[in-house]
Protein backbone atom coordinates (compact mmCIF):
# COMPACT_ATOMS: atom_id res chain seq x y z
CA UNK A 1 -60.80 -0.34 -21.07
CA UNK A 2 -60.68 -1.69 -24.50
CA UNK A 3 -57.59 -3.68 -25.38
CA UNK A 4 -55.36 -2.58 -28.39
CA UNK A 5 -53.81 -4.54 -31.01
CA UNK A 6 -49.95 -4.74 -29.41
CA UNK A 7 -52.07 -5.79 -26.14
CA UNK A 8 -53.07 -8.62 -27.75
CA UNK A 9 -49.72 -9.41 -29.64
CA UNK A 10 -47.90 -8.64 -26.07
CA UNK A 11 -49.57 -11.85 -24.45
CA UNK A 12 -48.66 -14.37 -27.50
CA UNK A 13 -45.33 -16.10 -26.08
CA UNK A 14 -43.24 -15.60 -29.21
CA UNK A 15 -44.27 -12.02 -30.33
CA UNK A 16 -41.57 -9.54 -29.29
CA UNK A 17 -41.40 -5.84 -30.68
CA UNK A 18 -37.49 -5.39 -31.10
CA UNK A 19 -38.36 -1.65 -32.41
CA UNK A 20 -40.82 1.17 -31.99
CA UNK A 21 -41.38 5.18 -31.94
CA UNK A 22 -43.84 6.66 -30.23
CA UNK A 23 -44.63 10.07 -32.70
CA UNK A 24 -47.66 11.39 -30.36
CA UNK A 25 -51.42 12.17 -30.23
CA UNK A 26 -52.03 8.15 -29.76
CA UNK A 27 -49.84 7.20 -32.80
CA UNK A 28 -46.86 4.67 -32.20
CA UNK A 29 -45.11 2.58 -34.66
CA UNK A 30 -43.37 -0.91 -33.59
CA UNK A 31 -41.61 -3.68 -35.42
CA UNK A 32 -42.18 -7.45 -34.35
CA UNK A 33 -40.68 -10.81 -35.08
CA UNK A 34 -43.06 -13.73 -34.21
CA UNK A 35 -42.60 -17.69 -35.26
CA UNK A 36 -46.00 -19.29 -33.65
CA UNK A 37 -48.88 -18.97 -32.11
CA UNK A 38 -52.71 -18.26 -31.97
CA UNK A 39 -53.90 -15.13 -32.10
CA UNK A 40 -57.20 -13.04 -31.84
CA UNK A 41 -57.72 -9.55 -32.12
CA UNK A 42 -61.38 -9.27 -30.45
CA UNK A 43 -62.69 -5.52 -30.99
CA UNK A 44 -59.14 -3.44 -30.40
CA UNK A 45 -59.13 0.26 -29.77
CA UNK A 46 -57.94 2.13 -32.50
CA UNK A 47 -56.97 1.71 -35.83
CA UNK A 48 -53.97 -0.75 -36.83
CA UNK A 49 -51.79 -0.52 -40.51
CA UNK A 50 -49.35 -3.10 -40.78
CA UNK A 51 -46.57 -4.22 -43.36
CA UNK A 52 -45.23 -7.43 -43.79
CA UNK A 53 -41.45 -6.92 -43.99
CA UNK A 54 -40.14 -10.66 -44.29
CA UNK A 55 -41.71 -14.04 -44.16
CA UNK A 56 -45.52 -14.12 -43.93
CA UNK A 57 -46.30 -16.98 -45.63
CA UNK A 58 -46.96 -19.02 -41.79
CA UNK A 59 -49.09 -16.61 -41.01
CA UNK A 60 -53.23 -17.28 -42.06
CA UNK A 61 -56.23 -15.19 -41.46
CA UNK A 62 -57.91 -18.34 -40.20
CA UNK A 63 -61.46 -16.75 -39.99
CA UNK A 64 -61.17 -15.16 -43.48
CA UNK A 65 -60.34 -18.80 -45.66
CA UNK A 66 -57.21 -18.98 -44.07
CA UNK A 67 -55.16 -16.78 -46.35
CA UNK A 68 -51.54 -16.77 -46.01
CA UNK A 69 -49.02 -13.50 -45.49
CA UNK A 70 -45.79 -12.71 -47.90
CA UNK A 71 -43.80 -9.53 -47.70
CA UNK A 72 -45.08 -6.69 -48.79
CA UNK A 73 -48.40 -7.64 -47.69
CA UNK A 74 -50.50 -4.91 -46.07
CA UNK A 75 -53.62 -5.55 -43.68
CA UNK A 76 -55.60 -2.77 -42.07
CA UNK A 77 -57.44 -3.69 -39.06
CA UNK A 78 -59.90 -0.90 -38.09
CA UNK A 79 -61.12 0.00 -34.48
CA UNK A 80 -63.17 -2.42 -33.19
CA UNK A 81 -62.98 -5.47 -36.00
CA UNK A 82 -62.46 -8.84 -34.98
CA UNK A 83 -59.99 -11.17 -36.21
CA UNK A 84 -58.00 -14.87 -35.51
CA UNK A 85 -54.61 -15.50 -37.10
CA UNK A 86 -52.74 -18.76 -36.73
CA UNK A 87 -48.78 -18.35 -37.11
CA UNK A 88 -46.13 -21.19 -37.77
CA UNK A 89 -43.33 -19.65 -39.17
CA UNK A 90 -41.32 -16.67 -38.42
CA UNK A 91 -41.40 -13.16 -39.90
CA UNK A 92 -41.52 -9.62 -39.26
CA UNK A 93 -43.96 -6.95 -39.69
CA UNK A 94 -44.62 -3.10 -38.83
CA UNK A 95 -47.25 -1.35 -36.94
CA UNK A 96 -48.73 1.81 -37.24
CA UNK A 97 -50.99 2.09 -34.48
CA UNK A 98 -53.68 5.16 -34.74
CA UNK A 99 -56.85 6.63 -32.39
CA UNK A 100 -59.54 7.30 -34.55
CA UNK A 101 -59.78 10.89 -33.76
CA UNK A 102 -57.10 11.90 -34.20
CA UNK A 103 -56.15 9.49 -37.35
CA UNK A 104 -59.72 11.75 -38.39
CA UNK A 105 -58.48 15.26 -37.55
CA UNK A 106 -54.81 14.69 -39.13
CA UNK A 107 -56.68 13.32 -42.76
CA UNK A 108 -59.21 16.35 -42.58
CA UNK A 109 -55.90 18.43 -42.14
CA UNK A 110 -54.20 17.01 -45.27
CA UNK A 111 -56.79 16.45 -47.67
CA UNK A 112 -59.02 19.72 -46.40
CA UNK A 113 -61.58 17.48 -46.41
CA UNK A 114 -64.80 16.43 -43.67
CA UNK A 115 -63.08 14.23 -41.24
CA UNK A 116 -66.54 11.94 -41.68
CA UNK A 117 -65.18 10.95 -45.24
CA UNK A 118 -62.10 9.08 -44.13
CA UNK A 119 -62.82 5.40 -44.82
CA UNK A 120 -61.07 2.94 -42.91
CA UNK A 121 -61.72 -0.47 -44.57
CA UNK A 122 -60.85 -3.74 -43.07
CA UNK A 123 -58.04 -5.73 -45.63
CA UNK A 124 -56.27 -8.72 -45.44
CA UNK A 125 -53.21 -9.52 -47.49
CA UNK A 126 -53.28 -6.41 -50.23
CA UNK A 127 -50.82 -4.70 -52.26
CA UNK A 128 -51.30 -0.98 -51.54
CA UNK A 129 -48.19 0.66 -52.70
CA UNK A 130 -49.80 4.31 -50.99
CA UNK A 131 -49.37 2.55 -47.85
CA UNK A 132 -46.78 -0.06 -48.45
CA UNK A 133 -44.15 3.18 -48.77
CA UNK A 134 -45.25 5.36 -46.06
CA UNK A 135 -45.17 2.16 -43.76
CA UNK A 136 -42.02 0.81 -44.74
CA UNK A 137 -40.68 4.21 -44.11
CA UNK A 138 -42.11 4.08 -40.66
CA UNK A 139 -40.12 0.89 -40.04
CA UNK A 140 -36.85 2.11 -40.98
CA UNK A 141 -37.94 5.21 -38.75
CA UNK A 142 -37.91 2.95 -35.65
CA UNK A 143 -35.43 0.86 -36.55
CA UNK A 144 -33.04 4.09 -36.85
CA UNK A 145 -34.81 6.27 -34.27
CA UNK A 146 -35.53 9.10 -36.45
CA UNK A 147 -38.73 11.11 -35.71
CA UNK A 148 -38.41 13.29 -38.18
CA UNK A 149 -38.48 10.61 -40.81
CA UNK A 150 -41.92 8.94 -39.41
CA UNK A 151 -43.51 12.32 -38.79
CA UNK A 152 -43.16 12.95 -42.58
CA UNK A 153 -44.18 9.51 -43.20
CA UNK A 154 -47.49 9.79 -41.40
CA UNK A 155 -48.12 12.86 -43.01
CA UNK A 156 -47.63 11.41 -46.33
CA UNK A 157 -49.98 8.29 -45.33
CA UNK A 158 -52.37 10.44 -44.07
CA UNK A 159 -52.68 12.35 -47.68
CA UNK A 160 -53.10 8.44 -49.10
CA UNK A 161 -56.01 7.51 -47.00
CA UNK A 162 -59.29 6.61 -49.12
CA UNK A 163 -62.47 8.62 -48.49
CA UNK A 164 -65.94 8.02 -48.50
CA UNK A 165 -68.07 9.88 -51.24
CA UNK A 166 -71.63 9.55 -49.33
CA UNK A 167 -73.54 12.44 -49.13
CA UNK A 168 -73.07 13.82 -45.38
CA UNK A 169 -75.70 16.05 -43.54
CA UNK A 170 -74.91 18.38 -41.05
CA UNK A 171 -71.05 19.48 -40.03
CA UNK A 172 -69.39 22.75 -40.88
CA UNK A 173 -69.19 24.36 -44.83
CA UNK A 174 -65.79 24.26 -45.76
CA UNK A 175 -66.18 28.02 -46.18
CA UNK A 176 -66.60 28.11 -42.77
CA UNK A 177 -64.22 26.05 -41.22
CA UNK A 178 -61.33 27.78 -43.49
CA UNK A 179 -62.63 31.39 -41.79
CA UNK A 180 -62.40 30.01 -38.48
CA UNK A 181 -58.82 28.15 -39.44
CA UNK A 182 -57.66 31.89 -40.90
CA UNK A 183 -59.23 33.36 -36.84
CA UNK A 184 -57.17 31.16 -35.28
CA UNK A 185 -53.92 31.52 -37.25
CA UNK A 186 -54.17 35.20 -36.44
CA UNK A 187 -54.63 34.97 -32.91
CA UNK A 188 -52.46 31.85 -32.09
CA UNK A 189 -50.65 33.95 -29.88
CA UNK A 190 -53.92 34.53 -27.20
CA UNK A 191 -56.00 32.94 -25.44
CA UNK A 192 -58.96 31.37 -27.69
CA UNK A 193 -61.95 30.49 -26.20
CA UNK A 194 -64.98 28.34 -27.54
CA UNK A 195 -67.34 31.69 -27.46
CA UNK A 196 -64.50 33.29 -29.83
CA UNK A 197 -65.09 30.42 -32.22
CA UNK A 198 -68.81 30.47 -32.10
CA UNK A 199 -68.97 33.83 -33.03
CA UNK A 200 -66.89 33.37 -35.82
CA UNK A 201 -69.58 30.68 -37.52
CA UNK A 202 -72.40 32.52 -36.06
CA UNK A 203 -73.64 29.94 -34.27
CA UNK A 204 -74.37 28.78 -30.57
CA UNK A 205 -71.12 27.52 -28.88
CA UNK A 206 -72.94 24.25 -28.32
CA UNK A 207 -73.82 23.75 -31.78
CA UNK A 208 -70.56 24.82 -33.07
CA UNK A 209 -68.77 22.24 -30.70
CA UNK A 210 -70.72 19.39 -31.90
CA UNK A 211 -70.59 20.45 -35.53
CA UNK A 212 -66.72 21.30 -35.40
CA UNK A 213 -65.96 17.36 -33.34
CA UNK A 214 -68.62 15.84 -36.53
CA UNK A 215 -66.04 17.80 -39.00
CA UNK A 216 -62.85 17.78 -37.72
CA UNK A 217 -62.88 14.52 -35.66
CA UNK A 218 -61.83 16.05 -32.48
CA UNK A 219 -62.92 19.14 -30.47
CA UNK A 220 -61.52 22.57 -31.24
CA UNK A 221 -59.53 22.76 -27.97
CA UNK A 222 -57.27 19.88 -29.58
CA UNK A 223 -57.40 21.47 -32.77
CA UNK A 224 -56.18 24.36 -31.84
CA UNK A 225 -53.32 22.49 -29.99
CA UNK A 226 -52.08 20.66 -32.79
CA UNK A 227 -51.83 24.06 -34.33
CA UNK A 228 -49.88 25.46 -31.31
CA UNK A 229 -47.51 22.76 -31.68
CA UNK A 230 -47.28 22.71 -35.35
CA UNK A 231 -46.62 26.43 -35.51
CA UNK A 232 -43.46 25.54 -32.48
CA UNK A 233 -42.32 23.03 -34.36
CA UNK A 234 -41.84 25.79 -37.53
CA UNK A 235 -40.34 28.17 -34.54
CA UNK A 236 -38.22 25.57 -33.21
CA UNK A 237 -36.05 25.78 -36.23
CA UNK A 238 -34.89 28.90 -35.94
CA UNK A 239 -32.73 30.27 -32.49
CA UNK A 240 -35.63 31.81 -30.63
CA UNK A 241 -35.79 30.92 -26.95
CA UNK A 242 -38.37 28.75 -25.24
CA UNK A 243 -39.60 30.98 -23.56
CA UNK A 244 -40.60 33.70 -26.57
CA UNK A 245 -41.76 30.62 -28.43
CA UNK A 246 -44.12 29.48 -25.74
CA UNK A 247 -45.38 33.15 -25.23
CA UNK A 248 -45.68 33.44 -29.38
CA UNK A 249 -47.91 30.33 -29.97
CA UNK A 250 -50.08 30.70 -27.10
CA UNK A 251 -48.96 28.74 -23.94
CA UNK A 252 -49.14 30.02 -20.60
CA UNK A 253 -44.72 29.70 -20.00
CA UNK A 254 -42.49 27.51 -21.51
CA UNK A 255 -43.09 24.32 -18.96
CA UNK A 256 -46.66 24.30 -20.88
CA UNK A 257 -45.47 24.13 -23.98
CA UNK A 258 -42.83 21.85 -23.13
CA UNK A 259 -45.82 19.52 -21.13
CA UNK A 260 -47.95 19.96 -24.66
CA UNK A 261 -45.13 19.47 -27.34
CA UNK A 262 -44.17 16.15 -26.05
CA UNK A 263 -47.44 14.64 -25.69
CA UNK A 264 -47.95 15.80 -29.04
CA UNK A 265 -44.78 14.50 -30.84
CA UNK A 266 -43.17 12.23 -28.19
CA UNK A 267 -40.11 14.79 -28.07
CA UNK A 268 -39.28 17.57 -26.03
CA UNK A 269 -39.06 20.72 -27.67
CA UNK A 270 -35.40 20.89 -26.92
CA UNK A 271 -34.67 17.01 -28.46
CA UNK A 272 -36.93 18.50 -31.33
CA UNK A 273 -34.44 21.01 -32.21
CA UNK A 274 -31.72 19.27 -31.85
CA UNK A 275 -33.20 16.67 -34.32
CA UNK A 276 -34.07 19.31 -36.43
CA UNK A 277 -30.56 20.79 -36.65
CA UNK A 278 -29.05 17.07 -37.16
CA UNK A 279 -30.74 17.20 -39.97
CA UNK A 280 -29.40 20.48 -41.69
C-alpha cells in the first residue's frame, strides 16, 4: 500500500507530531516539530496542506533550487508528487492530510461545482492567505482539541480551493444532480437504493454510477452517507434520542449510526453532542 506523507515524516529520527485530530472520511490534522534530517516524499497517498508555524528557514526543497521555509509559508503536496527536503534547523508546521475523494466530494459540496474541477497544484513556499487561515485554524484545533473548530475550518478551506476551468465531457448536468440531491433529502429517512437513483436521472444504474463517482468524486452510497451524518449532526443538537435519530436519517438502529458517525467525524455521536452543547 502506498505510503502517506506522516509515514514518511514518522521514520525521520527528529520529526515528532506533539498534536493532531483526526476529523474523519481520511482527513487528519497533526502538528510537528523537527530540527534535522533528510527527507523524501516519493509518490504519497493523498493530498497534503501544510503551514509553517515557526522557523522554516533550515528547511530547503532541495530538488526544487533548494528554497528555504519561513512562517507562514504554505506548500501543497498533491497525491502522488515526489519531493526531497533537507532540514537543519528546528521549526514547526501543520498538516492537513486529505484522500482525494473525498477532498473531491466535500469541494463539489461547497462550491456546487463538478468534483473534476478541483485543482490541486503542487507549491512550495507560497503565501496563500485562503489557506494560510483555515490551516492555522486547524492547528490551534489540535493543539486545543476542538473538533468543532477544525470541522468549520475544513469547510471553509474547502470553499477556498482553486478549480480548473477546462471544458469537461461527460458527468452529470448540474440540473440533474440538484434533482437527485432534492430525492434524497426527501427520503433520507428510507432505504435508498442505486435503482432509486437511476431512475431519478433516467439512466441505467451502471451509467449513473460511473457518471455520479466522475461528478461527485465518490460513489453515491458515500454520498448519501455524508448526508446521513450531516443531517445527525443538525439532529444531534437538539434532545432527540439516538435511537429516533438513527431511525430519522436512515440507519438500521442506533449502533449503525453510532458505527457510521464516528468514522465519519472521528466522534461518537454522544461526544458530538456534548461538544456541541460546550459550545452554547
Amino acid at each position: 500500500m502506498q505510503q502517506r506523507v506522516p509515514d514518511f515524516l514518522a521514520q525521520a529520527p527528529d520529526a515528532h507530531a506533539i498534536a493532531g485530530l483526526d476529523l474523519g472520511r481520511g482527513f487528519k490534522v497533526a502538528i510537528w516539530e523537527n530540527s534535522s534530517g533528510h527527507i523524501t516524499y516519493d509518490g504519497p497517498r493523498g493530498h497534503t496542506f501544510s503551514l509553517y508555524l515557526q522557523g522554516g528557514s533550515g528547511t530547503k526543497r532541495l530538488d526544487a533550487g533548494a528554497v528555504a521555509g519561513f512562517p507562514g509559508a504554505i506548500c501543497v503536496m498533491p497525491e502522488g508528487h515526489r519531493s526531497e527536503w533537507q532540514i537543519t534547523a528546528p521549526f514547526r508546521f501543520v498538516h492537513l492530510y486529505a484522500p482525494d475523494d473525498h477532498l473531491r466530494a466535500g469541494f463539489a459540496r461547497m462550491t456546487e461545482q463538478d468534483a473534476r474541477r478541483l485543482s490541486v497544484q503542487e507549491a512550495t513556499f507560497v503565501m496563500s492567505p485562503r489557506l494560510a487561515v483555515p490551516l492555522m485554524q486547524m492547528a490551534q484545533a489540535a493543539t486545543a482539541g476542538d473538533i468543532l473548530l477544525a470541522d468549520s475550518a475544513l469547510i471553509e478551506m474547502l470553499g477556498q480551493l482553486p478549480d480548473d476551468t477546462r471544458p469537461l465531457h461527460g458527468g452529470l448536468a448540474p440540473r440533474t444532480l440538484r434533482h437527485i440531491d432534492d430525492w434524497i433529502a426527501a427520503h433520507l429517512d428510507q432505504t435508498i437504493r442505486l435503482a432509486d437513483l437511476a431512475r431519478v436521472a433516467d439512466l441505467s444504474e451502471f451509467h449513473f454510477h460511473r457518471m455520479f463517482r466522475s461528478t461527485r468524486g465518490v460513489s453515491p452510497h458515500k454520498w448519501i452517507t455524508a448526508r446521513r451524518v450531516e443531517f445527525a449532526k443538525a439532529r444531534l443538537a437538539g434532545t432527540d434520542s439516538l435511537c429516533q435519530i438513527a431511525q430519522d436519517c436512515g440507519f438500521s438502529c442506533q449502533s449503525h449510526l453510532s458505527r457510521v458517525f464516528r468514522s465519519e467525524t472521528g466522534l461518537t455521536p454522544g461526544a458530538f453532542r456534548k461538544l456541541v452543547r460546550t459550545h452554547h
